[in-house]
Protein backbone atom coordinates (compact mmCIF):
# COMPACT_ATOMS: atom_id res chain seq x y z
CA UNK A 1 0.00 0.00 0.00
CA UNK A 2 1.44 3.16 -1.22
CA UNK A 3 1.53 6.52 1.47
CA UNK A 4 0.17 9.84 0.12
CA UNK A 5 2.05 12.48 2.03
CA UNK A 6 0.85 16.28 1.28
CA UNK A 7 4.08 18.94 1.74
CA UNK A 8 3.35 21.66 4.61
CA UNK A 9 5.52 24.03 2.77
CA UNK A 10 4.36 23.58 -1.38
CA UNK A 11 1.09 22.16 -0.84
CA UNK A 12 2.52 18.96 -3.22
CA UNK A 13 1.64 15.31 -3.11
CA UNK A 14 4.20 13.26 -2.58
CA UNK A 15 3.88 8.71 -3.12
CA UNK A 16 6.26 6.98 -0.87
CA UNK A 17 8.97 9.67 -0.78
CA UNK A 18 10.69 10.97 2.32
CA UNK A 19 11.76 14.73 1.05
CA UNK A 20 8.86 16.42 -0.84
CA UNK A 21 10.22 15.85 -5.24
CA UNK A 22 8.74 19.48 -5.48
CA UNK A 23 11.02 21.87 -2.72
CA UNK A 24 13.00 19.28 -0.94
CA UNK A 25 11.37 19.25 2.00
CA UNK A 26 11.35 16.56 4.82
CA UNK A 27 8.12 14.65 4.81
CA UNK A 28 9.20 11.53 6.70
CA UNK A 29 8.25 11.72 10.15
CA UNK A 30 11.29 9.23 10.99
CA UNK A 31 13.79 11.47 9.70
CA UNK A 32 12.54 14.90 11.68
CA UNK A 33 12.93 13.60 14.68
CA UNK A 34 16.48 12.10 13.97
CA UNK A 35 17.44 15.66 12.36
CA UNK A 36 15.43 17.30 15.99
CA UNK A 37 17.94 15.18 17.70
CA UNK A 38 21.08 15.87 16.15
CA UNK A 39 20.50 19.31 16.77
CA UNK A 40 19.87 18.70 19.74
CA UNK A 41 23.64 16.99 20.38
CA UNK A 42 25.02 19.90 18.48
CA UNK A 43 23.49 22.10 20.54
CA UNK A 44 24.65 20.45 24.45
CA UNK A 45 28.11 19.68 22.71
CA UNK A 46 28.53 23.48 21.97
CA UNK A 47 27.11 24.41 25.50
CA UNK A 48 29.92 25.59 27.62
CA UNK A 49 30.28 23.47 31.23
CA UNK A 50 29.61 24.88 34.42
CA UNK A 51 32.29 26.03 36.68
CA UNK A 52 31.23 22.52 38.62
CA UNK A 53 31.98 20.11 35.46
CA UNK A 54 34.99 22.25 34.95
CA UNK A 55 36.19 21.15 38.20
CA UNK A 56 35.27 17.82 37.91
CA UNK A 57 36.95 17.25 34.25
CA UNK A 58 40.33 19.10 35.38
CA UNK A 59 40.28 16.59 38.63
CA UNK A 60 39.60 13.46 36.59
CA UNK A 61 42.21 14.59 34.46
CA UNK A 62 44.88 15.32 36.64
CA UNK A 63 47.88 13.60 37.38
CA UNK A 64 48.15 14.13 41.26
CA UNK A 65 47.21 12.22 43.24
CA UNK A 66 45.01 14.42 45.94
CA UNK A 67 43.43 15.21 42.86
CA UNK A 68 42.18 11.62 42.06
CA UNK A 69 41.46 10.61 45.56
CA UNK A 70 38.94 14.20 45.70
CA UNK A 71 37.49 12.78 42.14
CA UNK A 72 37.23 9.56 43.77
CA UNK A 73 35.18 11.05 46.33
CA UNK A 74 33.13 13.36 44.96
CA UNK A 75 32.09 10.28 42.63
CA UNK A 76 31.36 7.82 45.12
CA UNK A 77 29.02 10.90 47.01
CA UNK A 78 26.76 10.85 43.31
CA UNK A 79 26.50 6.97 43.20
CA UNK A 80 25.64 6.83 47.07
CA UNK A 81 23.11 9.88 46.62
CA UNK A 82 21.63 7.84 43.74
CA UNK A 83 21.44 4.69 45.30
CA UNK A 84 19.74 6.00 48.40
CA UNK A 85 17.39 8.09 46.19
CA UNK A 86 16.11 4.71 44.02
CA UNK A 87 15.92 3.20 47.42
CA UNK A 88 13.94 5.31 48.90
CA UNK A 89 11.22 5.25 45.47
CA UNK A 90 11.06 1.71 45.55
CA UNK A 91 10.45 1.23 49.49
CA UNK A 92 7.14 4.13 48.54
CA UNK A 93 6.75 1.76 45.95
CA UNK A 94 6.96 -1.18 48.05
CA UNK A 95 5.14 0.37 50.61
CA UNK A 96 1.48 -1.84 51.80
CA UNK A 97 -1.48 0.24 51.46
């Protein structure tokens, strides 16, 4: 079964196609949302860090040791904090009544 797609931008009708064979434009719904989330990934890869990431990427990359062990720590806080907090939803969760 062939798919009759109208074009929002030319007003053309378009038989299996993915781009519009009048203006070019995208008609596939498929391929929006992967060119929505490219831009998206552009868009956070341009983003600058916070001053907080900055600190954490210049401690993971450092070569001293004080520096690791604070990394380390900092690290282990997040996966503790995240483990108590999915801990915590599934005892509500859990919870009778």
């Amino acid at each position: 079964m062939s798919r009759r797609i109208k074009c929002p931008e030319c007003q053309t009708w378009n038989e299996d196609r993915d781009y519009c064979s009048n203006c070019n434009e995208v008609l596939s719904h498929e391929l929006k949302m992967e060119q929505a989330r490219e831009k998206l990934r552009e868009e956070e890869q341009q983003r600058p860090l916070t001053q907080f990431n900055n600190y954490l990427k210049r401690l993971r990359e450092s070569d001293a040791p004080i520096d690791k062990v604070k990394f380390t720590i900092l690290n282990s806080a997040w996966w503790i904090f995240l483990i108590g907090v999915t801990a915590l939803i599934a005892l509500v969760a859990l919870a009778p009544g």
